[in-house]
C-alpha atoms as a PDB file:
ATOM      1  CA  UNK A   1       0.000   0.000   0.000  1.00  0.00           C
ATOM      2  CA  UNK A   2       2.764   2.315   0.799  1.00  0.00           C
ATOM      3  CA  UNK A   3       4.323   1.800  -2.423  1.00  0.00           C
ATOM      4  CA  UNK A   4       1.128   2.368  -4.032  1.00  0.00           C
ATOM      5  CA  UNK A   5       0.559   5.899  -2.230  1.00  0.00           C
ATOM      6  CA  UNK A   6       4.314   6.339  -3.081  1.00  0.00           C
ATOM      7  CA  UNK A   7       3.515   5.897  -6.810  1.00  0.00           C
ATOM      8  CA  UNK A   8       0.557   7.836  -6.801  1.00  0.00           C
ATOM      9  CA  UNK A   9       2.468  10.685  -5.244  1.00  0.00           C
ATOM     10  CA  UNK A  10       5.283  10.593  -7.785  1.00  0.00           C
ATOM     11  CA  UNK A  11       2.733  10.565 -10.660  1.00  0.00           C
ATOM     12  CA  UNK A  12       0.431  13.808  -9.275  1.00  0.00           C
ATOM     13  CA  UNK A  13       3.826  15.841  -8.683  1.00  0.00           C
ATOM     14  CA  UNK A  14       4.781  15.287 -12.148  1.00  0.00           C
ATOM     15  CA  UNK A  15       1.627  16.107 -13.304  1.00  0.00           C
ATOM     16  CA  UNK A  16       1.610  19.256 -11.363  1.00  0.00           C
ATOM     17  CA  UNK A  17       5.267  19.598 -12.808  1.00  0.00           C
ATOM     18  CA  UNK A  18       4.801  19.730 -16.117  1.00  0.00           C
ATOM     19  CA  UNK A  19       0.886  21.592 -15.448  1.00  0.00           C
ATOM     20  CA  UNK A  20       2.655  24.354 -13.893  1.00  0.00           C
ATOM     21  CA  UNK A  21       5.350  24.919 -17.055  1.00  0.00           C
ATOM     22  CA  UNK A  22       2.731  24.581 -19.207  1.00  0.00           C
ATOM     23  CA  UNK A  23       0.776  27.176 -17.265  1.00  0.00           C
ATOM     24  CA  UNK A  24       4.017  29.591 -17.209  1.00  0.00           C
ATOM     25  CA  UNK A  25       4.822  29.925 -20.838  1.00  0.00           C
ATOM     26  CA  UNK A  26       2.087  31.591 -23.035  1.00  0.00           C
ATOM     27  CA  UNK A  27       2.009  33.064 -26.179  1.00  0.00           C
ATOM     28  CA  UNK A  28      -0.126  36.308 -26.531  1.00  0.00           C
ATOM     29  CA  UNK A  29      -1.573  38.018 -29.848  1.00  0.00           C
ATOM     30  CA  UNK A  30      -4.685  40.649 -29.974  1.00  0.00           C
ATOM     31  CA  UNK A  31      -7.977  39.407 -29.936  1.00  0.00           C
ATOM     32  CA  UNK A  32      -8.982  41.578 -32.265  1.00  0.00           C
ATOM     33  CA  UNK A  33      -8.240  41.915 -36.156  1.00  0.00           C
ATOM     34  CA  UNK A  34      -4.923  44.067 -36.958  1.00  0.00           C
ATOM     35  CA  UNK A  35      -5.532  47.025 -39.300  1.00  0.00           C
ATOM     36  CA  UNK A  36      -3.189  47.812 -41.970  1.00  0.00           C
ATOM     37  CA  UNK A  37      -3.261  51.042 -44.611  1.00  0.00           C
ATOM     38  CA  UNK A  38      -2.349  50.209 -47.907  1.00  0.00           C
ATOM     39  CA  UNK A  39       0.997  50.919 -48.602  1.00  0.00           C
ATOM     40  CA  UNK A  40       2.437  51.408 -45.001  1.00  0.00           C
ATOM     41  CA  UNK A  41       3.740  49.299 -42.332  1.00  0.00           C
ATOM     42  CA  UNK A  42       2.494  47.197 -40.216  1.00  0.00           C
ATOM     43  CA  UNK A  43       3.229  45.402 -37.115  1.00  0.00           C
ATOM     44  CA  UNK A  44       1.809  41.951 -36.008  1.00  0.00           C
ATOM     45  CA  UNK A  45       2.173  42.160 -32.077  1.00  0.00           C
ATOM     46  CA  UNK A  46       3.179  38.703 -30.476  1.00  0.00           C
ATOM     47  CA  UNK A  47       4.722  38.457 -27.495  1.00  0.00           C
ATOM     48  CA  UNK A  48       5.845  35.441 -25.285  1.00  0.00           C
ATOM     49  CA  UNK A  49       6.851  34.219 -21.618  1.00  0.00           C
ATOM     50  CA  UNK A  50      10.882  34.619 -21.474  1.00  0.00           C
ATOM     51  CA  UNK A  51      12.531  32.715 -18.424  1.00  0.00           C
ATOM     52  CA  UNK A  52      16.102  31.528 -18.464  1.00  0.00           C
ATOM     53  CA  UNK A  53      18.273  30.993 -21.996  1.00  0.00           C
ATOM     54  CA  UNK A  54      16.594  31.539 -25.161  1.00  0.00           C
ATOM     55  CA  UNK A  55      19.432  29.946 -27.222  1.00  0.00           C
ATOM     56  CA  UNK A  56      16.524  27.098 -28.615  1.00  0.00           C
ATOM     57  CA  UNK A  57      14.043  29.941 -29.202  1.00  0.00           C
ATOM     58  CA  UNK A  58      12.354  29.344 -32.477  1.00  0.00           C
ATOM     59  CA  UNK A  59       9.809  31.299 -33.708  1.00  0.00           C
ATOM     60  CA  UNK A  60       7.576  30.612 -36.967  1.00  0.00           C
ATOM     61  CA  UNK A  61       5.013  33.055 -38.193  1.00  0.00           C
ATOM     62  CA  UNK A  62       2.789  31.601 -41.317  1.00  0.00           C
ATOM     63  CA  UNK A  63      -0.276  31.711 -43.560  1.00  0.00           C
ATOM     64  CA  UNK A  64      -1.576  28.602 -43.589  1.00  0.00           C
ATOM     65  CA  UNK A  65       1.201  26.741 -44.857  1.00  0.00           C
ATOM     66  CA  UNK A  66       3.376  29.393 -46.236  1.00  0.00           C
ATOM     67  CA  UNK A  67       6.269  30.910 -44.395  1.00  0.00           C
ATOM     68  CA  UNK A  68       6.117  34.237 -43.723  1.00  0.00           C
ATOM     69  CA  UNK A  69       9.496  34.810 -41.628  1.00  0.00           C
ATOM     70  CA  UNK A  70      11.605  32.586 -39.211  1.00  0.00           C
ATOM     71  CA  UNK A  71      13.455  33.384 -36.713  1.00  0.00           C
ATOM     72  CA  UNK A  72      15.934  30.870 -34.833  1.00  0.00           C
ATOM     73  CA  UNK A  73      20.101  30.958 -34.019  1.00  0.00           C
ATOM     74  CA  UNK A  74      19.235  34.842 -32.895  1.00  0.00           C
ATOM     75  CA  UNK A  75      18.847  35.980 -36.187  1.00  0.00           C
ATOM     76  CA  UNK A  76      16.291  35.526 -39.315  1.00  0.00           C
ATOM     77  CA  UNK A  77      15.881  32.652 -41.537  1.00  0.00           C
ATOM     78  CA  UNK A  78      14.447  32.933 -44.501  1.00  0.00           C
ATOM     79  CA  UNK A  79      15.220  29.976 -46.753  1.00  0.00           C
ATOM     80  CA  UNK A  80      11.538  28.560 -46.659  1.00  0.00           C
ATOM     81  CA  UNK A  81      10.107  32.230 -46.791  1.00  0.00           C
ATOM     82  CA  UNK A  82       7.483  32.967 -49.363  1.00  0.00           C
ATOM     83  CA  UNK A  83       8.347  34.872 -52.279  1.00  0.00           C
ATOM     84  CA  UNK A  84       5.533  37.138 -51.917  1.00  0.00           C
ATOM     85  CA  UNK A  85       7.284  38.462 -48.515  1.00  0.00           C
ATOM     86  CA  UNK A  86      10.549  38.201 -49.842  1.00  0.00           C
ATOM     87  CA  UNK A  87      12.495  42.116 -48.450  1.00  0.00           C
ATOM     88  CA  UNK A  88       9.491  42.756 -46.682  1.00  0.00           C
ATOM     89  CA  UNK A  89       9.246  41.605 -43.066  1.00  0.00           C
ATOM     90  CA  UNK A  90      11.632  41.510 -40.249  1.00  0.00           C
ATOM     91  CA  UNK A  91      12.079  40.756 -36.085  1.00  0.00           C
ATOM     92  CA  UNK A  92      14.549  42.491 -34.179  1.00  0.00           C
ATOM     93  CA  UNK A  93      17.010  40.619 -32.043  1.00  0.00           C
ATOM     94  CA  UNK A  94      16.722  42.662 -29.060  1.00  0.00           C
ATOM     95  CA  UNK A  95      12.929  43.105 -29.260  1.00  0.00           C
ATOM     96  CA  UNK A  96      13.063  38.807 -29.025  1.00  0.00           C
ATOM     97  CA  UNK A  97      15.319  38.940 -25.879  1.00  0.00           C
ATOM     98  CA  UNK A  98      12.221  40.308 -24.539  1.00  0.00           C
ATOM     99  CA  UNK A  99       9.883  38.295 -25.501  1.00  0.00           C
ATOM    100  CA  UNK A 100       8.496  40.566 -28.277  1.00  0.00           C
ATOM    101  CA  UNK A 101       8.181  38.199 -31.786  1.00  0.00           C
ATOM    102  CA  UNK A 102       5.786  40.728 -33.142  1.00  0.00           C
ATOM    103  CA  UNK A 103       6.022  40.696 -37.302  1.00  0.00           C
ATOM    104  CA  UNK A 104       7.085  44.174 -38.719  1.00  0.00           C
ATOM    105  CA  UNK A 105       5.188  43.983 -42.795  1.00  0.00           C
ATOM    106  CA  UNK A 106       6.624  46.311 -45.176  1.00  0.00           C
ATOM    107  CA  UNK A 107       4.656  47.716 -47.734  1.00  0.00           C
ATOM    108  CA  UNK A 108       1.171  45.971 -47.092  1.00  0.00           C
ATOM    109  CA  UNK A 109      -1.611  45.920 -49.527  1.00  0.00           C
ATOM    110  CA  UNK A 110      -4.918  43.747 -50.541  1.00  0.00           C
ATOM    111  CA  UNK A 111      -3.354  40.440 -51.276  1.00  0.00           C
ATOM    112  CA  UNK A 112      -1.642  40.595 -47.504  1.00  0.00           C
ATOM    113  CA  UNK A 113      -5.210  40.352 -45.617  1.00  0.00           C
ATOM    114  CA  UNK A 114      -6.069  37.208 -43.827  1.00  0.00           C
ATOM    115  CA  UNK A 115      -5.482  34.883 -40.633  1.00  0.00           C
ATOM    116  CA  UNK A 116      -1.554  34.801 -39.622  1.00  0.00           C
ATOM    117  CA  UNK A 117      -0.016  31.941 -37.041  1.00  0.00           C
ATOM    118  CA  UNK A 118       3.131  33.008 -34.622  1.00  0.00           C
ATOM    119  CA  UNK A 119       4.684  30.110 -33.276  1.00  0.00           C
ATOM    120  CA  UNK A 120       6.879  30.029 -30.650  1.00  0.00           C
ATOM    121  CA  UNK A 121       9.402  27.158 -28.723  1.00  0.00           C
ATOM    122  CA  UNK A 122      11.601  27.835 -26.018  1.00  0.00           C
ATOM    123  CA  UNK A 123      12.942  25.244 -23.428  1.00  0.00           C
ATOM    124  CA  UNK A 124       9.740  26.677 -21.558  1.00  0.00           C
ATOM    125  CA  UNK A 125       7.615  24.894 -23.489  1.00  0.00           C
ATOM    126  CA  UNK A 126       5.877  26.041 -27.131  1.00  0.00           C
ATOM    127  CA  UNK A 127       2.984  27.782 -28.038  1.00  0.00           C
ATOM    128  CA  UNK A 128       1.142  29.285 -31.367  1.00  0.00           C
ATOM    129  CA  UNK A 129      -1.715  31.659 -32.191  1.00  0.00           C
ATOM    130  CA  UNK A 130      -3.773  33.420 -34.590  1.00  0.00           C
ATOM    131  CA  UNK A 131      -4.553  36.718 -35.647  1.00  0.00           C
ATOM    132  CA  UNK A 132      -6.569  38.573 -38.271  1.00  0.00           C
ATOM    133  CA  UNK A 133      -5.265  41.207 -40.509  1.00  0.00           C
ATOM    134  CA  UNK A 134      -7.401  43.478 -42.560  1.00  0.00           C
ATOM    135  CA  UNK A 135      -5.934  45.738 -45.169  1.00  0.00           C
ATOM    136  CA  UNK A 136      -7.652  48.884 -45.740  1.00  0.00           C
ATOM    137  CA  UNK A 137      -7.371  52.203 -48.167  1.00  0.00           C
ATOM    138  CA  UNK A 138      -8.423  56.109 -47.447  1.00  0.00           C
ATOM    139  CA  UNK A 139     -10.999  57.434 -50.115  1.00  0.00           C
ATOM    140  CA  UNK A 140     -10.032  59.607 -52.416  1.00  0.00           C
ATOM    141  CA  UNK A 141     -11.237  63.322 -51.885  1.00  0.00           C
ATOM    142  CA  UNK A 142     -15.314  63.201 -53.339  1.00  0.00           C
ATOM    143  CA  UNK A 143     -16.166  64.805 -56.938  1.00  0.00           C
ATOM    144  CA  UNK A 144     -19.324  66.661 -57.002  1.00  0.00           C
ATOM    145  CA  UNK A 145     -21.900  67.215 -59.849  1.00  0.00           C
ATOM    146  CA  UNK A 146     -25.146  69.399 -60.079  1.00  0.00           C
ATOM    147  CA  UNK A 147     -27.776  69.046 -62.863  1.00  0.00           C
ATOM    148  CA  UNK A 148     -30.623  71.506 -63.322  1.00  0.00           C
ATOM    149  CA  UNK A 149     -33.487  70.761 -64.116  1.00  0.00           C
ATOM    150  CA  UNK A 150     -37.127  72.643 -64.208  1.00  0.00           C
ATOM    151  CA  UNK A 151     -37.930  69.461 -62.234  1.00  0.00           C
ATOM    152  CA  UNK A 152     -35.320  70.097 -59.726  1.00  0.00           C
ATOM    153  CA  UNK A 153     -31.820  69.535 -58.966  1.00  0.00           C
ATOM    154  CA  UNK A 154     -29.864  66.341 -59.103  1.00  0.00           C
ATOM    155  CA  UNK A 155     -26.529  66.191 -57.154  1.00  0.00           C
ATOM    156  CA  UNK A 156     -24.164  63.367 -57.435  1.00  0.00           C
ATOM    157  CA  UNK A 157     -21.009  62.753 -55.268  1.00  0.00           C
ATOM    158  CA  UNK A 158     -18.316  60.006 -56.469  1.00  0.00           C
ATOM    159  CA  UNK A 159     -15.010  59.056 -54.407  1.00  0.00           C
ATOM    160  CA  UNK A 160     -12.953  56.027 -55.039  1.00  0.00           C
ATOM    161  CA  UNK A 161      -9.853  53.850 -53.965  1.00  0.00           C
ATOM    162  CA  UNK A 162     -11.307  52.973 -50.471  1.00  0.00           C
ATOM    163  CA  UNK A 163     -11.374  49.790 -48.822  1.00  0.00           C
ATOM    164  CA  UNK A 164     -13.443  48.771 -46.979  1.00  0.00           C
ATOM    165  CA  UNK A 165     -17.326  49.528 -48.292  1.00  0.00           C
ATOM    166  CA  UNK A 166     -17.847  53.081 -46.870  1.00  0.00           C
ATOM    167  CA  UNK A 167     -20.850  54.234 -44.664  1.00  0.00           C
ATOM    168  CA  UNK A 168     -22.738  57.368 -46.390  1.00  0.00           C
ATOM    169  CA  UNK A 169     -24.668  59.853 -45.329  1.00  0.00           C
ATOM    170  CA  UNK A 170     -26.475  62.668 -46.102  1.00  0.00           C
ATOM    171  CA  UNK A 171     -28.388  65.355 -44.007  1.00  0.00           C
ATOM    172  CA  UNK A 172     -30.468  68.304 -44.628  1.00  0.00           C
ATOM    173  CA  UNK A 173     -30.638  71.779 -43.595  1.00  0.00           C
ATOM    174  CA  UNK A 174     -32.101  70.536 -39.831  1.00  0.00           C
ATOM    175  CA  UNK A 175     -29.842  67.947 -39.152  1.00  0.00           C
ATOM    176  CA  UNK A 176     -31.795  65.303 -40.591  1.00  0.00           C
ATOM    177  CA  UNK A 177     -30.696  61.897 -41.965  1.00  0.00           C
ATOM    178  CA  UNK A 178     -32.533  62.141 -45.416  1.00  0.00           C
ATOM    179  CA  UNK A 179     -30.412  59.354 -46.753  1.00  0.00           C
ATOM    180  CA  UNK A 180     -33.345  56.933 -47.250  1.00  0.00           C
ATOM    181  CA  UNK A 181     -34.396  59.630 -50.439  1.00  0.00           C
ATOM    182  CA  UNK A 182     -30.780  59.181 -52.114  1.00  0.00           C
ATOM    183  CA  UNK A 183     -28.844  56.411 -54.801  1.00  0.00           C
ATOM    184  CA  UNK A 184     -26.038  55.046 -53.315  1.00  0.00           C
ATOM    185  CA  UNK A 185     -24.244  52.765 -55.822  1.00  0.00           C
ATOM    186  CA  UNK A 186     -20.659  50.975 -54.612  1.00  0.00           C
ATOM    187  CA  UNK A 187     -18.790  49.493 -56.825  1.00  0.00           C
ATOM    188  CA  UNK A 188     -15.408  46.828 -56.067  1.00  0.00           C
ATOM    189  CA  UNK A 189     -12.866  46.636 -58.984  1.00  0.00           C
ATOM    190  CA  UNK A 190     -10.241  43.699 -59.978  1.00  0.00           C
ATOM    191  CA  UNK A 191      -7.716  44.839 -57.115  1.00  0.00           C
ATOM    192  CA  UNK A 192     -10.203  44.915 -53.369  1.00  0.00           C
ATOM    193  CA  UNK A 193     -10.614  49.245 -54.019  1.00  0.00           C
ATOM    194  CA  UNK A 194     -14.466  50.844 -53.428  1.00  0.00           C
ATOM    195  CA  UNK A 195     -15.776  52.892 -55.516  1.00  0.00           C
ATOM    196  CA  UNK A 196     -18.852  54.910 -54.393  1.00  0.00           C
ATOM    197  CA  UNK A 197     -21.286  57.500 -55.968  1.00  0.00           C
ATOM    198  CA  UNK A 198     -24.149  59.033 -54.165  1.00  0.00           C
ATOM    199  CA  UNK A 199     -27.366  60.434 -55.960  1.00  0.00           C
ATOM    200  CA  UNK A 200     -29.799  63.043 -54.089  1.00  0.00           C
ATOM    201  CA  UNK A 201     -32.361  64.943 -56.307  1.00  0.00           C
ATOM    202  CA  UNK A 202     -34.468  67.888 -54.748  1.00  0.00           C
ATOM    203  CA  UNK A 203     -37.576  69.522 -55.889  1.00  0.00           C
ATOM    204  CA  UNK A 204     -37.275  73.090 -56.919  1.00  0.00           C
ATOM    205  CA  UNK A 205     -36.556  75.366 -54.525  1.00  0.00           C
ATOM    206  CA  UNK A 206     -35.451  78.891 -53.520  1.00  0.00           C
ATOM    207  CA  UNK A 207     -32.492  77.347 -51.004  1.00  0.00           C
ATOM    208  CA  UNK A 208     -31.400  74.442 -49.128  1.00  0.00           C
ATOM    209  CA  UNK A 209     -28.326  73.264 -47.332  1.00  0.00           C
ATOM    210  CA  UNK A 210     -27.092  69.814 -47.626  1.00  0.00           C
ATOM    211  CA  UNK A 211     -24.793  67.967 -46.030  1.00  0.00           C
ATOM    212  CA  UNK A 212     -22.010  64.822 -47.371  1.00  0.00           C
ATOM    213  CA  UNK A 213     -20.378  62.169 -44.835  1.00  0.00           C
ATOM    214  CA  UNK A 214     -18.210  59.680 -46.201  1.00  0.00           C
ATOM    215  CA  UNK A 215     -16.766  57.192 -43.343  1.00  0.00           C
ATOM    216  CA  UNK A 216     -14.387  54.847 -43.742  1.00  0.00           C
ATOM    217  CA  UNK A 217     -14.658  54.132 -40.076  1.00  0.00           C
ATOM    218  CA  UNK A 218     -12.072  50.840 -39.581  1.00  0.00           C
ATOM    219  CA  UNK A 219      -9.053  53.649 -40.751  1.00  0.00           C
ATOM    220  CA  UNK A 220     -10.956  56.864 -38.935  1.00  0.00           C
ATOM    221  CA  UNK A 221     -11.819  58.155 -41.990  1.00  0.00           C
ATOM    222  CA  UNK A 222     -14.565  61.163 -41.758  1.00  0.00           C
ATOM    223  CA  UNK A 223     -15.147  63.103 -44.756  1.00  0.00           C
ATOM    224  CA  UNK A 224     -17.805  65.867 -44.347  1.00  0.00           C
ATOM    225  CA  UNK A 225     -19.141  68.545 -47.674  1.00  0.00           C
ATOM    226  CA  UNK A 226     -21.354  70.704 -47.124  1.00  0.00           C
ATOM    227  CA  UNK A 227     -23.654  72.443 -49.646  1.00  0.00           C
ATOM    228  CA  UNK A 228     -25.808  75.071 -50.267  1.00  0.00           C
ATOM    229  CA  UNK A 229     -28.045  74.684 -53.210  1.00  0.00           C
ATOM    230  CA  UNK A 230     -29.745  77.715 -55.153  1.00  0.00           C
ATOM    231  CA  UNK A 231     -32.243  77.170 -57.896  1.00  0.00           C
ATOM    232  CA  UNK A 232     -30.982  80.312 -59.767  1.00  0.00           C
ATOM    233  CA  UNK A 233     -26.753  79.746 -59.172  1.00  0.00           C
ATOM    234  CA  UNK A 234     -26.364  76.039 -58.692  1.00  0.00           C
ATOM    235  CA  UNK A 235     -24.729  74.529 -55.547  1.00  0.00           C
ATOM    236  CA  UNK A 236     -21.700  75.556 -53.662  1.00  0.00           C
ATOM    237  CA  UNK A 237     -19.386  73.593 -50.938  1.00  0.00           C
ATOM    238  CA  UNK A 238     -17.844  75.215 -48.576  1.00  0.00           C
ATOM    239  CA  UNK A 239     -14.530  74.966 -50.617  1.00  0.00           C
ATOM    240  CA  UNK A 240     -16.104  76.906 -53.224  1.00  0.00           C
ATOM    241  CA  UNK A 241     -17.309  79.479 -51.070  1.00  0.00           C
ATOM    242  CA  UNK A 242     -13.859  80.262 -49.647  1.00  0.00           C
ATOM    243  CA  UNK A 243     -12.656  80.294 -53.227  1.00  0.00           C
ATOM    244  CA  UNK A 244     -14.670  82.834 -54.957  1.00  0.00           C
ATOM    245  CA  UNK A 245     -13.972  84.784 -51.687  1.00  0.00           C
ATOM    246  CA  UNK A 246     -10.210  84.509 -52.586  1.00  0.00           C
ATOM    247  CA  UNK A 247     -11.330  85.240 -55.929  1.00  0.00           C
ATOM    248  CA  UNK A 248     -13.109  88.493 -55.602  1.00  0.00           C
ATOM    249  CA  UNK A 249     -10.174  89.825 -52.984  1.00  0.00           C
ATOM    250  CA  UNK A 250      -7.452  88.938 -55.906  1.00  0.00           C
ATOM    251  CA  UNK A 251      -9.581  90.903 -58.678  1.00  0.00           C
ATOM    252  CA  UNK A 252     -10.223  93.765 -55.843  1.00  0.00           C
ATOM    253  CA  UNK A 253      -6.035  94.045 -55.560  1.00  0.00           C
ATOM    254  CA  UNK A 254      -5.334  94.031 -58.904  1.00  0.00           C
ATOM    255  CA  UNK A 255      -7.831  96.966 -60.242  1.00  0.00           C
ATOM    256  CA  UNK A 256      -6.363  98.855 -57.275  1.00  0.00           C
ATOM    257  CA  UNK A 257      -2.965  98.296 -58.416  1.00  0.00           C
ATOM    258  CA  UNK A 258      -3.993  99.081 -62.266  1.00  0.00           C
ATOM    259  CA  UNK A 259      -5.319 102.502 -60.645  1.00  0.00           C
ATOM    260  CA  UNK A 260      -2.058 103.598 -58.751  1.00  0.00           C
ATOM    261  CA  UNK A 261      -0.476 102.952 -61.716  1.00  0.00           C
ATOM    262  CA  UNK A 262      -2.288 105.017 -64.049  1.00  0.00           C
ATOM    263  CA  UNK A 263      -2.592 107.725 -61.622  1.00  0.00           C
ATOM    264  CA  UNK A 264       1.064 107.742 -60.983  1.00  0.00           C
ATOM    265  CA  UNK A 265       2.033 107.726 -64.899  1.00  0.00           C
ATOM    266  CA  UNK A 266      -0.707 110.923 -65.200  1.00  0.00           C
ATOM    267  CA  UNK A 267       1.479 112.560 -62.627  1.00  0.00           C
ATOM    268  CA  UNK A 268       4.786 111.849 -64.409  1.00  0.00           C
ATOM    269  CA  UNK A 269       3.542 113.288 -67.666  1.00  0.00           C
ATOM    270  CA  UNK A 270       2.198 116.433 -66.034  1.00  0.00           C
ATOM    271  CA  UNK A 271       5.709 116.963 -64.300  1.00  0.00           C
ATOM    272  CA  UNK A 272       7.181 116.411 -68.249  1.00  0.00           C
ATOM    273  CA  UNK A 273       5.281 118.940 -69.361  1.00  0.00           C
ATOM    274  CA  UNK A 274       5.981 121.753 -67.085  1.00  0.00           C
ATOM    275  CA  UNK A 275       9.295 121.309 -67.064  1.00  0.00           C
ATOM    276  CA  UNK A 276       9.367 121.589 -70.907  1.00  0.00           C
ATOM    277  CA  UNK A 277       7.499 125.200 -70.474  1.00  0.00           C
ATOM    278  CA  UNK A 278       9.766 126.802 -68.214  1.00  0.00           C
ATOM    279  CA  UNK A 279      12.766 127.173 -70.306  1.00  0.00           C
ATOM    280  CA  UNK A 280      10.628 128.366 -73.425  1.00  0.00           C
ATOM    281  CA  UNK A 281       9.193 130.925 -71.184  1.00  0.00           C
ATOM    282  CA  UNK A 282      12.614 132.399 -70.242  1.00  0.00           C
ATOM    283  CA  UNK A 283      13.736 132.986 -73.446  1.00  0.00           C
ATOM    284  CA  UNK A 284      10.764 135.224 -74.287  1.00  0.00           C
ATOM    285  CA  UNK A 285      10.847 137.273 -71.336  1.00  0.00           C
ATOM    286  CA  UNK A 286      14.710 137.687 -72.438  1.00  0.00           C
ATOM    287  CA  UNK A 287      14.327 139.125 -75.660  1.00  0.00           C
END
């Protein structure tokens, strides 16, 4: 019996042994998906429990079964790397001694987003998880366009190169969401990009304000127009307004300038001119 309870004590301590190790080392990524702008760099956080030597550290980030970057011997590895990543992704040495095997990707764009493993091994014990990455794009500043009509007036708004699908809205001179009475077409071409166009037509009348928001919310994205329409001029943004203000206050400078001038050259000719009659009447008062 003693040998029995002996045995059974052995067994449960090892458990517990290898339990608590287990329990130690952890490998953490966010829960959430990692956003990337097109073009720019992005970092895949990882991190991971460092205790004692990390001279067997491995660490193995993938796509499903392509390599992405590997990291073992303290430095990178990148004979099974994919070509797609090839110059484009890195982990720094000291950031590792710390536990930090977070991905740096260079240059991201479309063909980048999806579900990406970091694997890590120590003499701790090994670990691996997943996280999401979504690639996105900023829209492109809107285009506007106003048709008049005895019927009323149609305005159209069109910005592309976004990703993801943006959110539009539109709101009237109160504050209301009158987006329910507009068009809203979205369009995705051959490389992941958005493009939208937004349609609101107005009976005739004597004035209205209008507003545009364009949200591309997963990069922050807020782009706000607003309008005021005018059955007799058209519609103007805001933009336009401060334009034709800078417009008028150019035209106002240079007819002032154009009248210094002339008045200045009137004064030189006058001065010309008298001093051309004083010598002619010395000579007569001489004779």
């Amino acid at each position: 019996m003693n040998w029995n309870v002996w045995v059974i004590q052995h067994l449960l301590a090892s458990l517990l042994f290898k339990a608590a190790f287990s329990f130690e080392f952890q490998v953490t990524v966010p829960r959430g998906h990692v956003v990337a702008a097109q073009g720019q760099q992005v970092v895949l956080p990882c991190s991971f429990t460092v205790s004692g030597s990390l001279g067997s550290l491995v660490v193995t980030w993938q796509r499903g079964q392509e390599v992405v970057h590997s990291f073992y011997h303290g430095r990178g590895q990148l004979d099974r790397q994919s070509r797609r990543y090839a110059n484009r992704t890195s982990l720094m040495h000291s950031d590792v001694e710390r536990g930090d095997s977070s991905l740096r990707l260079e240059r991201s764009n479309m063909e980048d987003e999806g579900d990406y493993t970091c694997s890590v091994s120590t003499l701790l014990g090994s670990q691996r998880k997943t996280l999401s990455l979504k690639v996105a794009a900023l829209y492109a500043e809107p285009h506007s366009n106003l048709k008049v009509s005895p019927s009323g007036l149609e305005l159209l708004l069109t910005s592309h190169g976004g990703r993801p699908a943006p959110c539009v809205q539109w709101l009237d001179d109160r504050g209301e969401d009158i987006t329910n009475h507009t068009s809203t077409l979205v369009r995705q071409d051959t490389e992941g990009l958005f493009t939208v166009s937004s349609n609101l037509t107005l009976q005739t009348a004597s004035s209205r304000s209008l507003t545009f928001i364009l949200q591309n919310r997963i990069l922050g994205q807020v782009i706000r127009r607003d309008f005021t329409l005018d059955t007799g001029i058209g519609a103007k943004s805001s933009r336009n307004h401060d334009r034709d203000r800078w417009g008028v206050a150019l035209y106002l400078v240079i007819f002032l300038v154009i009248i210094i001038f002339l008045q200045a050259t009137a004064l030189i000719l006058q001065r010309r001119n008298l001093d051309q009659r004083k010598p002619t009447a010395l000579r007569t008062e001489h004779v």
